[in-house]
PDB file of N, CA and C in Angstrom:
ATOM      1  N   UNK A   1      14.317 -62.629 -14.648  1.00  0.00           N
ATOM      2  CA  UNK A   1      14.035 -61.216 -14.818  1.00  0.00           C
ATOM      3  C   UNK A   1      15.157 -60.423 -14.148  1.00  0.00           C
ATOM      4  N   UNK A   2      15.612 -59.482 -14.761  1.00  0.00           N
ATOM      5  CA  UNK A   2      16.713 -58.688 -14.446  1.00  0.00           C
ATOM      6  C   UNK A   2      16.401 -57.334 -13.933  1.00  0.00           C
ATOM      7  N   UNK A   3      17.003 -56.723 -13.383  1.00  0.00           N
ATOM      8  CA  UNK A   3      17.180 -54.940 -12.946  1.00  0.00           C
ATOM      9  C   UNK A   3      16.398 -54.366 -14.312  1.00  0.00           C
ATOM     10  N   UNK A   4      17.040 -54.283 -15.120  1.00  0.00           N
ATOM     11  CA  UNK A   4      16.838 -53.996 -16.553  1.00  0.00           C
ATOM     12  C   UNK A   4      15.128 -54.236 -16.895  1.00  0.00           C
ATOM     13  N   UNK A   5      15.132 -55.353 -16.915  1.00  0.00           N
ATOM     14  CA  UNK A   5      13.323 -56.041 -17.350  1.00  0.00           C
ATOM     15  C   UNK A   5      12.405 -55.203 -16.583  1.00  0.00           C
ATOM     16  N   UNK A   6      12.915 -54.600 -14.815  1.00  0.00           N
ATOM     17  CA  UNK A   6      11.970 -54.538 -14.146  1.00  0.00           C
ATOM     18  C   UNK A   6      11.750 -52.495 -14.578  1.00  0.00           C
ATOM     19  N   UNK A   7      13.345 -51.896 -14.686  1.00  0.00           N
ATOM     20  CA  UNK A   7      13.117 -50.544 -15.365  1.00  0.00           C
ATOM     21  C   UNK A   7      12.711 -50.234 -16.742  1.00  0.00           C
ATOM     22  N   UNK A   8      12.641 -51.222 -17.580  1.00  0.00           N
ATOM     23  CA  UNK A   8      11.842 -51.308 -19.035  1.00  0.00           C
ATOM     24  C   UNK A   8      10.244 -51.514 -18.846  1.00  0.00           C
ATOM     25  N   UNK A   9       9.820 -52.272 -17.648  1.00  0.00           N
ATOM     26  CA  UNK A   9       8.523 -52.148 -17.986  1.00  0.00           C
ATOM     27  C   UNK A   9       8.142 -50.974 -16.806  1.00  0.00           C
ATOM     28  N   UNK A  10       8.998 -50.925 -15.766  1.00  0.00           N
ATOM     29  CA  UNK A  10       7.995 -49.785 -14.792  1.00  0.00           C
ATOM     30  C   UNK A  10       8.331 -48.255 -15.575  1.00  0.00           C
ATOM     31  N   UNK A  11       9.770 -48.009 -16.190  1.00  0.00           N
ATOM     32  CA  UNK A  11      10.085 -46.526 -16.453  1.00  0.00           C
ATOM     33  C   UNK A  11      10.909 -46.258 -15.491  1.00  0.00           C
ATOM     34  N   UNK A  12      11.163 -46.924 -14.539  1.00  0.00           N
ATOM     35  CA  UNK A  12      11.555 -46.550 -13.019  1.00  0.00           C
ATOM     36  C   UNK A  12      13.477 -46.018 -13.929  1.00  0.00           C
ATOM     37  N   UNK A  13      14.175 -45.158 -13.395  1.00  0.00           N
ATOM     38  CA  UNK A  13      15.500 -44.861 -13.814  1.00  0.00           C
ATOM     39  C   UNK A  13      16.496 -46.091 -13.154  1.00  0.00           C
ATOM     40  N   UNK A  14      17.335 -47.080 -13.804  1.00  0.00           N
ATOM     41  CA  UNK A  14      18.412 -47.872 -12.319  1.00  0.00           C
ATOM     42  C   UNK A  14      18.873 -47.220 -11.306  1.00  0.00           C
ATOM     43  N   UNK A  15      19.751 -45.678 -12.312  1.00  0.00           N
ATOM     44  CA  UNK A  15      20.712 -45.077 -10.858  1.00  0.00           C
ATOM     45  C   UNK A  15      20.468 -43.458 -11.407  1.00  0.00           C
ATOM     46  N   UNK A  16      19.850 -43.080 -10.672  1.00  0.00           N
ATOM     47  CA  UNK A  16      19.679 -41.111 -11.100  1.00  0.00           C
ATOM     48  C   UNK A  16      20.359 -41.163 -10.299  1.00  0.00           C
ATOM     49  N   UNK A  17      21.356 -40.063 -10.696  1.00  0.00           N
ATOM     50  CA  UNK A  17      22.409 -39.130 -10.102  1.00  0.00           C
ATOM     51  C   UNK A  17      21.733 -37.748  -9.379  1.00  0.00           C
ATOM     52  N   UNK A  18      20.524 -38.005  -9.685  1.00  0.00           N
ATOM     53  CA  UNK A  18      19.772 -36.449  -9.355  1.00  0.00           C
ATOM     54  C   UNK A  18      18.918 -36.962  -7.911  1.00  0.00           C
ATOM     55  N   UNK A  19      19.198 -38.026  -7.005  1.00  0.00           N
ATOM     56  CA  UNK A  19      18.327 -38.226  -6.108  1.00  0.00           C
ATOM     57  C   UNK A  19      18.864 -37.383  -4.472  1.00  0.00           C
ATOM     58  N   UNK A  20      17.996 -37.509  -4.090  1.00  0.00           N
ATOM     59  CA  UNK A  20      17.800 -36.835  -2.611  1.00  0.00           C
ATOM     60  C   UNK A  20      18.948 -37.479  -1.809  1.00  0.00           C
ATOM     61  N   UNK A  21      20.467 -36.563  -1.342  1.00  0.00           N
ATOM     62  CA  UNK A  21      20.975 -37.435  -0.468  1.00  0.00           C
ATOM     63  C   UNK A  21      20.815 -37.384   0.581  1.00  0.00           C
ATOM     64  N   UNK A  22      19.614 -36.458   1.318  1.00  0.00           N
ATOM     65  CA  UNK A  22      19.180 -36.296   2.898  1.00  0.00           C
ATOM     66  C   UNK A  22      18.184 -36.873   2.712  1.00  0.00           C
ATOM     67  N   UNK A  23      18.380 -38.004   3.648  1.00  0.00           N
ATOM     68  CA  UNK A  23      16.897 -39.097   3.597  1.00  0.00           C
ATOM     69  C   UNK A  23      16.495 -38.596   5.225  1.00  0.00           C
ATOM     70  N   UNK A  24      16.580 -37.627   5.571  1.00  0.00           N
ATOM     71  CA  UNK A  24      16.007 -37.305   6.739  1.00  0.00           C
ATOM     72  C   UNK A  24      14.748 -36.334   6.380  1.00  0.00           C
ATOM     73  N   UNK A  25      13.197 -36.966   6.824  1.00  0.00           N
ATOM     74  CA  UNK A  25      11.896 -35.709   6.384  1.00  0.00           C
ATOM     75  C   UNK A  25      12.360 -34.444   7.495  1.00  0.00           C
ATOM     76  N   UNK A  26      11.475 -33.406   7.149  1.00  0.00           N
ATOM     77  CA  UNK A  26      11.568 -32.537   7.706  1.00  0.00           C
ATOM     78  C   UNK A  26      10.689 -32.160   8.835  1.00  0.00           C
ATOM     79  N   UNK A  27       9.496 -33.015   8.967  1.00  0.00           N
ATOM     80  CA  UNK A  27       8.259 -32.694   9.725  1.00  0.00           C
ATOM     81  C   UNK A  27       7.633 -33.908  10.471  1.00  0.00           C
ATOM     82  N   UNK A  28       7.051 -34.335  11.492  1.00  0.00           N
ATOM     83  CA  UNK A  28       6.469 -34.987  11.926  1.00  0.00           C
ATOM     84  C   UNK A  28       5.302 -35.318  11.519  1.00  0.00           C
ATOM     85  N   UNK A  29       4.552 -35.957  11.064  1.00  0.00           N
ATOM     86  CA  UNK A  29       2.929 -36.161  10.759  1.00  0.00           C
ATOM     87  C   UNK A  29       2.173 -37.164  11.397  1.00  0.00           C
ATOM     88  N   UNK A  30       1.057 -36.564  12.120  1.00  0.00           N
ATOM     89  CA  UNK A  30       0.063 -37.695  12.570  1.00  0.00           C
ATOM     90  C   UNK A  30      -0.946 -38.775  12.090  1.00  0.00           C
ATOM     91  N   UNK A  31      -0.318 -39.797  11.938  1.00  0.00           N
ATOM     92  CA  UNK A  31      -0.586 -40.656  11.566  1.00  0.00           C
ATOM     93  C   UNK A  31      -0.932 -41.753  12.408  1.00  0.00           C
ATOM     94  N   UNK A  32      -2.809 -41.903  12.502  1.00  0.00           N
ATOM     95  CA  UNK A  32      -2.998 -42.860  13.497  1.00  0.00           C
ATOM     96  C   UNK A  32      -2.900 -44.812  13.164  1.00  0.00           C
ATOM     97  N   UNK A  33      -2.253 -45.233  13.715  1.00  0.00           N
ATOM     98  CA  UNK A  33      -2.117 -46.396  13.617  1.00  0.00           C
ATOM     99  C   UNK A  33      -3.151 -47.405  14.296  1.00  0.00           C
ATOM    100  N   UNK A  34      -3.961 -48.424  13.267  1.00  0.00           N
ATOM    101  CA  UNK A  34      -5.190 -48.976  14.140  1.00  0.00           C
ATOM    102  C   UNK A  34      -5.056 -50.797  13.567  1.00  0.00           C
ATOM    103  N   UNK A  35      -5.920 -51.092  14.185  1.00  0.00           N
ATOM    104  CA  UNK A  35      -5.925 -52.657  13.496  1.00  0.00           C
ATOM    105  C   UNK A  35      -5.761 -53.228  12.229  1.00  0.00           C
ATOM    106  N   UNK A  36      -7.148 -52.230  11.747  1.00  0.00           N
ATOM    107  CA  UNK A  36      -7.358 -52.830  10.387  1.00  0.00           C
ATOM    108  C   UNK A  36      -7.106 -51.466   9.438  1.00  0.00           C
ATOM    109  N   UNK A  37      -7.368 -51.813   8.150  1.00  0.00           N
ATOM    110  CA  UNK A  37      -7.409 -50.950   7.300  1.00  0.00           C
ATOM    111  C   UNK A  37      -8.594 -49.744   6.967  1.00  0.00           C
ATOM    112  N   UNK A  38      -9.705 -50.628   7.643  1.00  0.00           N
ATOM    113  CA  UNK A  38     -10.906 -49.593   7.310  1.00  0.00           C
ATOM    114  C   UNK A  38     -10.747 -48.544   9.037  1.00  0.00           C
ATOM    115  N   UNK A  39     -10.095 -49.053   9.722  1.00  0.00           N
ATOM    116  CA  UNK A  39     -10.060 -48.464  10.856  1.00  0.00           C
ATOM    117  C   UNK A  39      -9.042 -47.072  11.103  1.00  0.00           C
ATOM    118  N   UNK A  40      -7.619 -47.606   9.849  1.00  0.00           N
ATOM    119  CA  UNK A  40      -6.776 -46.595   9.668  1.00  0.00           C
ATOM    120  C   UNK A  40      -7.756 -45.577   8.702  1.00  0.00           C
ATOM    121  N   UNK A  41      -8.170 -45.872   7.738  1.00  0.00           N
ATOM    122  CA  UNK A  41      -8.928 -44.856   6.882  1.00  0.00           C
ATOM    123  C   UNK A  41      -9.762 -43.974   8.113  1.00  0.00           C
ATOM    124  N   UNK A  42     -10.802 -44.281   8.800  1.00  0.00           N
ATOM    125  CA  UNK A  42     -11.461 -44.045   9.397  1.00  0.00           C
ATOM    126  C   UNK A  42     -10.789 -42.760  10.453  1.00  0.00           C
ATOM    127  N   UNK A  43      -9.571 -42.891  10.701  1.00  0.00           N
ATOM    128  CA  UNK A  43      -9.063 -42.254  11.602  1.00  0.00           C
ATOM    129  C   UNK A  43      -8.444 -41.440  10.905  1.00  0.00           C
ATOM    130  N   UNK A  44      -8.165 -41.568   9.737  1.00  0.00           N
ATOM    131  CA  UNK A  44      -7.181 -40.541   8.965  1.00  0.00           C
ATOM    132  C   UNK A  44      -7.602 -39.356   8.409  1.00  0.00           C
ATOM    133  N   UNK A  45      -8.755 -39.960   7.719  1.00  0.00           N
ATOM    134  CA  UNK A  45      -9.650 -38.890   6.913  1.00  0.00           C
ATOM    135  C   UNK A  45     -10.091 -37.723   7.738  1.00  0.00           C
ATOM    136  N   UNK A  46      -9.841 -36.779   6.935  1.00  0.00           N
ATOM    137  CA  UNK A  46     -10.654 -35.520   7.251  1.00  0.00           C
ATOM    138  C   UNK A  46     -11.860 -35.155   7.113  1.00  0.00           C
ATOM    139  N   UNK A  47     -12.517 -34.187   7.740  1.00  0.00           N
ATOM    140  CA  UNK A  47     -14.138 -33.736   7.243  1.00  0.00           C
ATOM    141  C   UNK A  47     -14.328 -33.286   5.834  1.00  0.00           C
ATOM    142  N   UNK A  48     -15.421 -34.105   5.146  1.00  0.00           N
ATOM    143  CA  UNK A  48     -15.346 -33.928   3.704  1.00  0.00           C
ATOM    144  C   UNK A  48     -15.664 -31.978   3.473  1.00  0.00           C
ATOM    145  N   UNK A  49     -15.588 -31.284   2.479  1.00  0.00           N
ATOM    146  CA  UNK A  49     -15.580 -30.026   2.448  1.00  0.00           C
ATOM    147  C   UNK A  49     -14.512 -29.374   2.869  1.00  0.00           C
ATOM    148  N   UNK A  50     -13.571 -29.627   3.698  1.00  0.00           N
ATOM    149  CA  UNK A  50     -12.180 -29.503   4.147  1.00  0.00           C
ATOM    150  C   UNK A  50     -11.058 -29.301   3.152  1.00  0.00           C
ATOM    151  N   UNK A  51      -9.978 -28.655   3.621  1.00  0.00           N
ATOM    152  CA  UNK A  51      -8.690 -28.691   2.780  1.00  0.00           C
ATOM    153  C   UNK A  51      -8.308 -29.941   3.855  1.00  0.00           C
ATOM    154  N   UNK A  52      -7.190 -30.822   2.499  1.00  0.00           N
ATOM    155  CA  UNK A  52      -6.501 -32.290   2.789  1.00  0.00           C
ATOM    156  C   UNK A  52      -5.519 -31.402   3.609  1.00  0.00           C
ATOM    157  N   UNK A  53      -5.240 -31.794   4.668  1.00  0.00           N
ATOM    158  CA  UNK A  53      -4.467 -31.512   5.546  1.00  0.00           C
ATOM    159  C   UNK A  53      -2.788 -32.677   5.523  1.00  0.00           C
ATOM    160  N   UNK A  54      -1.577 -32.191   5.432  1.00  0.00           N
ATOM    161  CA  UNK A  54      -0.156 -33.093   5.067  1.00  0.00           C
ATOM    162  C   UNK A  54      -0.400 -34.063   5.816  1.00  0.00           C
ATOM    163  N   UNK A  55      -0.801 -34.666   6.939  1.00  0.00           N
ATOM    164  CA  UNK A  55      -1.351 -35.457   7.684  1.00  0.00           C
ATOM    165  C   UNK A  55      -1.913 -36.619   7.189  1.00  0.00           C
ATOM    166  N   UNK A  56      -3.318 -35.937   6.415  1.00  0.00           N
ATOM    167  CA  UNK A  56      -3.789 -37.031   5.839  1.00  0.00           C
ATOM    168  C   UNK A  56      -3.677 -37.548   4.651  1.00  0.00           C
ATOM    169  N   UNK A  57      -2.575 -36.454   3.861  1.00  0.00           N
ATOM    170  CA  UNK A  57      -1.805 -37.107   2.698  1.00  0.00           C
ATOM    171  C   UNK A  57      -1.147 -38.264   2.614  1.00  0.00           C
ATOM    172  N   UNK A  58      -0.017 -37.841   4.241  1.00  0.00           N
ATOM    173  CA  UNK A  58       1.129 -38.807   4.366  1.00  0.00           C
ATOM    174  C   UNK A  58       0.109 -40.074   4.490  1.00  0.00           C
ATOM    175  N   UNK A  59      -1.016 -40.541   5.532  1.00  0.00           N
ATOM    176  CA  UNK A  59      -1.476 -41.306   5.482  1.00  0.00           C
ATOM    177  C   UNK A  59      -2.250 -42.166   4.411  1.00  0.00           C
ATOM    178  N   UNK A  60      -3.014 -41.443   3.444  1.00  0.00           N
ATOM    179  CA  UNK A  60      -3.057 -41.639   2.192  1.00  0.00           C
ATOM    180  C   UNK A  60      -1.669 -42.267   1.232  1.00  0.00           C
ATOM    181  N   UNK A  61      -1.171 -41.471   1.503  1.00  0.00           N
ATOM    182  CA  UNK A  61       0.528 -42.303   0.327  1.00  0.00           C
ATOM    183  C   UNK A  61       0.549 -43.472   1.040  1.00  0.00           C
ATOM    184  N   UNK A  62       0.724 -43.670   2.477  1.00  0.00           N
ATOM    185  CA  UNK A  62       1.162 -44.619   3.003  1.00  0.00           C
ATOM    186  C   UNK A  62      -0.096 -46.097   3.022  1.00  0.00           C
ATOM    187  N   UNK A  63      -1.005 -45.546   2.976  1.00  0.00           N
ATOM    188  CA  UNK A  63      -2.106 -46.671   2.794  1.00  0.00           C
ATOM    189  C   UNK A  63      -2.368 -47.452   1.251  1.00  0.00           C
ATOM    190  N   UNK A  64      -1.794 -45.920   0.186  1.00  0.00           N
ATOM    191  CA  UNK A  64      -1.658 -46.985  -1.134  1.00  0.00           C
ATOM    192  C   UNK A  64      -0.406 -47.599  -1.253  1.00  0.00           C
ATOM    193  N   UNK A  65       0.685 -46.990  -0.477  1.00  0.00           N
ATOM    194  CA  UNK A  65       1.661 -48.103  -0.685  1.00  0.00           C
ATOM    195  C   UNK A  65       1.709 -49.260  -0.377  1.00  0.00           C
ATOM    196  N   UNK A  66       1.335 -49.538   1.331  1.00  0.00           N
ATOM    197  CA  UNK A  66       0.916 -50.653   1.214  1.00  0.00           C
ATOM    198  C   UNK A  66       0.294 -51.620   0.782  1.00  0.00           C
ATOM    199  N   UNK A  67      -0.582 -51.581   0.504  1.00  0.00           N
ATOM    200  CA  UNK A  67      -2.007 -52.168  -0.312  1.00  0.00           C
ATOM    201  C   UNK A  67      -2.054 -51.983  -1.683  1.00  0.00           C
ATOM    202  N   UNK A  68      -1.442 -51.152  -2.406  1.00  0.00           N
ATOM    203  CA  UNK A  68      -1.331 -51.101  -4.156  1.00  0.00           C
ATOM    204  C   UNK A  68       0.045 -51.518  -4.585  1.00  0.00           C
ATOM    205  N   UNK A  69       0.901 -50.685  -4.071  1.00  0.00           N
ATOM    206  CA  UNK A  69       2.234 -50.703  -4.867  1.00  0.00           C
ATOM    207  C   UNK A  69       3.099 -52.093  -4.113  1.00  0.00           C
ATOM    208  N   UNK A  70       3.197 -52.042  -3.150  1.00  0.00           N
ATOM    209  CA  UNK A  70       3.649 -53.102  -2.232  1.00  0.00           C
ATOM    210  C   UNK A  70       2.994 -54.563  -1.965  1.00  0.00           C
ATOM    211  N   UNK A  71       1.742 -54.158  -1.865  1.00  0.00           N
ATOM    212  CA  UNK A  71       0.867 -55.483  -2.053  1.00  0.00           C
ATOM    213  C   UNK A  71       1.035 -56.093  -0.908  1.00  0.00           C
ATOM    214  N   UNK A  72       0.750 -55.581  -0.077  1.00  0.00           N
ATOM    215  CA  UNK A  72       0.806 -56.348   1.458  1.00  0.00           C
ATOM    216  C   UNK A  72       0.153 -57.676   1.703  1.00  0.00           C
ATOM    217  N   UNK A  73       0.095 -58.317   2.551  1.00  0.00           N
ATOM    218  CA  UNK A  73      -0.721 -59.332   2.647  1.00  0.00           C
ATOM    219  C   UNK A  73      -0.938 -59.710   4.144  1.00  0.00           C
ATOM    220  N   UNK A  74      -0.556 -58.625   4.927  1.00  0.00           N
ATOM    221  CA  UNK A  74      -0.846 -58.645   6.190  1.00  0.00           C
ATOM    222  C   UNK A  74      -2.096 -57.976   6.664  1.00  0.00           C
ATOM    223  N   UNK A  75      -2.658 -58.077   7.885  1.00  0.00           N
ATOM    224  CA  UNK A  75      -3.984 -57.731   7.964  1.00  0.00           C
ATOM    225  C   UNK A  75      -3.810 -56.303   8.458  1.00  0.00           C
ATOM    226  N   UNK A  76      -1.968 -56.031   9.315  1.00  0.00           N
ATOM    227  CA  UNK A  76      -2.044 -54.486   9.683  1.00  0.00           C
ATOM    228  C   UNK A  76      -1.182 -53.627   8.190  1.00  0.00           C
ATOM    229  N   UNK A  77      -1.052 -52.621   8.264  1.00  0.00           N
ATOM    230  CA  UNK A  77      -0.209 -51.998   7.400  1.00  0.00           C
ATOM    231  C   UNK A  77       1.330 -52.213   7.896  1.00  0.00           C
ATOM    232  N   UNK A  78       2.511 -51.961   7.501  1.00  0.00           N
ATOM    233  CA  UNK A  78       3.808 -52.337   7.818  1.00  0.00           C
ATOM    234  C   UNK A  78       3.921 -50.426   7.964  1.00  0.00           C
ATOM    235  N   UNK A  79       4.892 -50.512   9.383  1.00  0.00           N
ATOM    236  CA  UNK A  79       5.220 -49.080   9.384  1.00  0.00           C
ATOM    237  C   UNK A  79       6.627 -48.716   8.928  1.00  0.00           C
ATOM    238  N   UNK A  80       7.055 -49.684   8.054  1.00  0.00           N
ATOM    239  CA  UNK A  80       8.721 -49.660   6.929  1.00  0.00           C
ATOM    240  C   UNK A  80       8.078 -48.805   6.645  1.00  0.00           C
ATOM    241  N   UNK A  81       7.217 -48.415   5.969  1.00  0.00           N
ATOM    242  CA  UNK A  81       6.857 -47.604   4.772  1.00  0.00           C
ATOM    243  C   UNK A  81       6.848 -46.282   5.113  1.00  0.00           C
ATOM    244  N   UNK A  82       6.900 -45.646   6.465  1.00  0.00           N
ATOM    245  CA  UNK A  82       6.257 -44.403   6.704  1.00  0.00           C
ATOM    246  C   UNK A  82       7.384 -43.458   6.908  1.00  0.00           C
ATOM    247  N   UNK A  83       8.707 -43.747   6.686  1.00  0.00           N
ATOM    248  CA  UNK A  83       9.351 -42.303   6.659  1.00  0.00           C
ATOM    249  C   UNK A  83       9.773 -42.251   4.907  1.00  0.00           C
ATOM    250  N   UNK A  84       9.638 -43.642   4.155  1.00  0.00           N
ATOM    251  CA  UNK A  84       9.879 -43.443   2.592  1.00  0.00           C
ATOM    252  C   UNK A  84       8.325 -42.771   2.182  1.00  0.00           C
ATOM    253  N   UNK A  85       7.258 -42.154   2.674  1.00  0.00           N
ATOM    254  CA  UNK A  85       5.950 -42.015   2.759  1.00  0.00           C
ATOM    255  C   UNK A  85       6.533 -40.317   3.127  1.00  0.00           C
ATOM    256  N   UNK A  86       6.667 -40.210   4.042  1.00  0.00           N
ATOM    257  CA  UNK A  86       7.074 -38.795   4.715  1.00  0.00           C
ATOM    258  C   UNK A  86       8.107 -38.045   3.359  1.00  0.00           C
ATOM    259  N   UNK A  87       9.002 -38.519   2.897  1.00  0.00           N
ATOM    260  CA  UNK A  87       9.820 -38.487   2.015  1.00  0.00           C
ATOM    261  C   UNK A  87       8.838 -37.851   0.971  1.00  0.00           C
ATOM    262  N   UNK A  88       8.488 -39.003   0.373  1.00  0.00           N
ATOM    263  CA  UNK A  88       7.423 -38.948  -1.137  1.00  0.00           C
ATOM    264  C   UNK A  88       6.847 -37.351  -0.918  1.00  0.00           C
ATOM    265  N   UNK A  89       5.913 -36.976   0.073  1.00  0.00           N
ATOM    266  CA  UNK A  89       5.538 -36.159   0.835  1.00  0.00           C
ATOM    267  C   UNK A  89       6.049 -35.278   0.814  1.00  0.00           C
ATOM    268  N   UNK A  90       6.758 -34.844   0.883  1.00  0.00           N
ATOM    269  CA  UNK A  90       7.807 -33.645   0.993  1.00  0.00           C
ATOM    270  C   UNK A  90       8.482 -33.063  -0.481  1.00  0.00           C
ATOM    271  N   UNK A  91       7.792 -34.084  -1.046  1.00  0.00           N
ATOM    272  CA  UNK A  91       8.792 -34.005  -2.677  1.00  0.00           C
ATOM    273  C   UNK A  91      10.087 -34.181  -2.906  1.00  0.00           C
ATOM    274  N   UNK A  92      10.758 -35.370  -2.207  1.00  0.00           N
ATOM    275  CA  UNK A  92      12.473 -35.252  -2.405  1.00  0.00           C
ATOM    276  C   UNK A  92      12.545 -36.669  -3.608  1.00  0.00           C
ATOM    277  N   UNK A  93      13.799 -36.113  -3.652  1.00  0.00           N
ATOM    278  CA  UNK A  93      13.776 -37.460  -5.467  1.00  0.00           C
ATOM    279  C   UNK A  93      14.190 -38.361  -5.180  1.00  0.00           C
ATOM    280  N   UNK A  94      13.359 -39.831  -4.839  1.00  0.00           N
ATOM    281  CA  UNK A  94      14.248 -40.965  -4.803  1.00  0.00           C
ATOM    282  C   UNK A  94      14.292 -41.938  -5.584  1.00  0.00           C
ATOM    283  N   UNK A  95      15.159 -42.562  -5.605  1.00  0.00           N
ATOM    284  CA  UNK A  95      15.472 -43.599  -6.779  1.00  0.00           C
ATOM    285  C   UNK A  95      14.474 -44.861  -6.353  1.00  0.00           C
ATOM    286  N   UNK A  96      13.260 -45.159  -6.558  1.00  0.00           N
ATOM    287  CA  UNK A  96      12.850 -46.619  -5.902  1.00  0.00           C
ATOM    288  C   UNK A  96      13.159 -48.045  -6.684  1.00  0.00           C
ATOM    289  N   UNK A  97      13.961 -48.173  -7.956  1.00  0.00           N
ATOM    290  CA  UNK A  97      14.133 -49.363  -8.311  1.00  0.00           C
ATOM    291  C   UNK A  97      14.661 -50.682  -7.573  1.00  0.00           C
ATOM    292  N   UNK A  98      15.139 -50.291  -6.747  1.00  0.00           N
ATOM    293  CA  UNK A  98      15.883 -51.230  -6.100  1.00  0.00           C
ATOM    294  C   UNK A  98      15.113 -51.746  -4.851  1.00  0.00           C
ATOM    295  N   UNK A  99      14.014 -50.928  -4.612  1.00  0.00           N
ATOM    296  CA  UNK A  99      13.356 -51.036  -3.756  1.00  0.00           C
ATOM    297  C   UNK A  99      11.902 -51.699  -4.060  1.00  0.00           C
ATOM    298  N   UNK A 100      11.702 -51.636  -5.311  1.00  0.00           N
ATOM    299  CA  UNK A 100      10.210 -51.824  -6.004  1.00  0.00           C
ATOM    300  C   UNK A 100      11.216 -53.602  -6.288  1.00  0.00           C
ATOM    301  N   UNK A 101      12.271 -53.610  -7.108  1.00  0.00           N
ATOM    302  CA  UNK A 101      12.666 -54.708  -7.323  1.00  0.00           C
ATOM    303  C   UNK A 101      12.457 -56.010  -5.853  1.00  0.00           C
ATOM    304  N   UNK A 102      13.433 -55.368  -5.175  1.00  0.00           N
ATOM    305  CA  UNK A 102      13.178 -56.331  -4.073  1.00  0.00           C
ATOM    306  C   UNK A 102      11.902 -56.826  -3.568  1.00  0.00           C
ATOM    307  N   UNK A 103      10.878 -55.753  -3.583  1.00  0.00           N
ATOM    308  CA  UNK A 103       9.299 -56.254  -2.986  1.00  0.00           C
ATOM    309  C   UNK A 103       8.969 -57.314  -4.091  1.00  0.00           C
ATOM    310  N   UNK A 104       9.337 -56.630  -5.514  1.00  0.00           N
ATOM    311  CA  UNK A 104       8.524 -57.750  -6.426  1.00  0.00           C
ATOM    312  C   UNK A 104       9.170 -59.239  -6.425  1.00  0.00           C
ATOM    313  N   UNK A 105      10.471 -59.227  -6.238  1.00  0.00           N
ATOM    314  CA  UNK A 105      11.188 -60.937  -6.141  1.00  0.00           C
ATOM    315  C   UNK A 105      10.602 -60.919  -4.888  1.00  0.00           C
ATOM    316  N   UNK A 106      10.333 -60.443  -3.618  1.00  0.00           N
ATOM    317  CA  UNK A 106       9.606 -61.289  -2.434  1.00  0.00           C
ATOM    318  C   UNK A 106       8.619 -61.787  -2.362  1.00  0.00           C
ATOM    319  N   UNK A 107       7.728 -60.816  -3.518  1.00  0.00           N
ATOM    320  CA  UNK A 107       6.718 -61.772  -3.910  1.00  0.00           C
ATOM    321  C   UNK A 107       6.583 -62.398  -4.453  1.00  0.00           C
ATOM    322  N   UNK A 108       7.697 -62.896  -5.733  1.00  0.00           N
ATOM    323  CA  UNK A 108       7.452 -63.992  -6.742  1.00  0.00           C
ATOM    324  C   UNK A 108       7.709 -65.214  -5.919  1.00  0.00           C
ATOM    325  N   UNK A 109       8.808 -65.355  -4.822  1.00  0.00           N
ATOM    326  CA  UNK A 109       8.896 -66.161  -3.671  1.00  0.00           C
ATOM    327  C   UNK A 109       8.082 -66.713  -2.989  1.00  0.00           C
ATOM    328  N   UNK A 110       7.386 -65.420  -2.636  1.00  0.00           N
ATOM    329  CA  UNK A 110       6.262 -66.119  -1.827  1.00  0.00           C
ATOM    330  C   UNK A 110       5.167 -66.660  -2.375  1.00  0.00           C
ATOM    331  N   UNK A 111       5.024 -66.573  -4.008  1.00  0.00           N
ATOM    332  CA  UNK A 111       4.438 -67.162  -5.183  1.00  0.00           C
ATOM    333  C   UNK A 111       4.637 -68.609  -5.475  1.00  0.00           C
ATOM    334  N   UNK A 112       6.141 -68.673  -5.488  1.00  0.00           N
ATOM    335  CA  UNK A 112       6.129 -69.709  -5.770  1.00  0.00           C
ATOM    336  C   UNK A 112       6.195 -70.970  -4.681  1.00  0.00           C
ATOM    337  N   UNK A 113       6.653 -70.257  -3.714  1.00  0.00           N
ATOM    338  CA  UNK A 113       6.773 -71.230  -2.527  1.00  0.00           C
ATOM    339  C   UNK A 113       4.758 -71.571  -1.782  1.00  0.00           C
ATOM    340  N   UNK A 114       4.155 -71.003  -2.238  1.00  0.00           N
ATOM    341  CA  UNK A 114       2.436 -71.193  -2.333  1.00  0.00           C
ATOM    342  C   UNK A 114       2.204 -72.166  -2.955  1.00  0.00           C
ATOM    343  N   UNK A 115       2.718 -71.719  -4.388  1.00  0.00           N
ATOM    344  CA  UNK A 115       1.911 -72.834  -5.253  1.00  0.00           C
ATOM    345  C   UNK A 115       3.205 -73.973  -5.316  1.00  0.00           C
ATOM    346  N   UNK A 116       3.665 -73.908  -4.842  1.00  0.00           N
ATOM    347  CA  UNK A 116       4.198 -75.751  -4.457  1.00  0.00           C
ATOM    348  C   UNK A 116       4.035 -76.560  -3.126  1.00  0.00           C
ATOM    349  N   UNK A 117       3.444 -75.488  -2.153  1.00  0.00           N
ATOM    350  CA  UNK A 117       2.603 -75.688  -0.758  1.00  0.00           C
ATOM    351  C   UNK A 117       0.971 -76.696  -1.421  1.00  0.00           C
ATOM    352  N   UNK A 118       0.558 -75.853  -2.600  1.00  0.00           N
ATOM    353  CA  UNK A 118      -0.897 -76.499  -3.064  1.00  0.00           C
ATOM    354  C   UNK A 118      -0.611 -77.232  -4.047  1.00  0.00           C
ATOM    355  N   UNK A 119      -0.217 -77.882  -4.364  1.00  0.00           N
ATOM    356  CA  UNK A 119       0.381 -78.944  -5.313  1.00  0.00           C
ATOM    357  C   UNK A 119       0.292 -79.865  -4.494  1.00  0.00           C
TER     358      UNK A 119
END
C-alpha cells in the first residue's frame, strides 16, 4: 500500500500548499489527565445544560483521536496528541497524511507481528 492508496481511500490531500506554517496553538487548555479513559471523560465533561466550554472540546478531539482515529491500545491516552488536538481546535490547516499514514503502517506491524506471535 502506497501514500497514494492511503489518500484515495481517506480523501486526505498528499501535499496542500495551503497548510498552517505556525504549528504553535495560541491558548493553553485544561485538560485533566487521569488513569483511565472513563476517568478522563469524567473530569472533562461539563454540566449538562451548559455551553461546551474550548476546554472540553480540546479534550473531546483529543479523546477521539486517541481511541477512534489513532486506535490506541494503551490503557492511558498518549499526550503526542495534544498540541496536534490544540491545533485542530483552533482551526489551522494541517496536512495529516503523513501522519495518519505512519499510525496506520504501525499498526499493520503490530498486526502482523501478533498474528505470527499466535501461530
Amino acid at each position: 500500500m502506497s501514500l497514494i492508496d492511503v489518500a484515495a481511500i481517506t480523501g486526505l490531500p498528499i501535499n496542500s500548499l495551503d497548510c498552517t506554517p505556525d504549528m504553535q496553538y495560541q491558548h493553553q487548555y485544561n485538560v485533566i489527565f487521569n488513569n483511565s479513559y472513563s476517568e478522563f471523560i469524567t473530569h472533562n465533561m461539563g454540566k449538562e445544560g451548559t455551553k461546551i466550554m474550548d476546554s472540553e472540546h480540546v479534550a473531546f478531539l483529543f479523546y477521539w483521536l486517541n481511541t477512534i482515529l489513532f486506535c490506541s491500545r494503551s490503557v492511558q491516552m498518549s499526550k503526542l496528541f495534544l498540541p496536534l488536538v490544540a491545533l485542530l481546535h483552533e482551526g489551522k490547516v494541517l496536512n495529516l497524511a503523513k501522519l495518519l499514514l505512519g499510525i496506520f503502517l504501525k499498526n499493520l506491524v503490530y498486526l502482523s507481528v501478533t498474528s505470527e506471535i499466535i501461530k
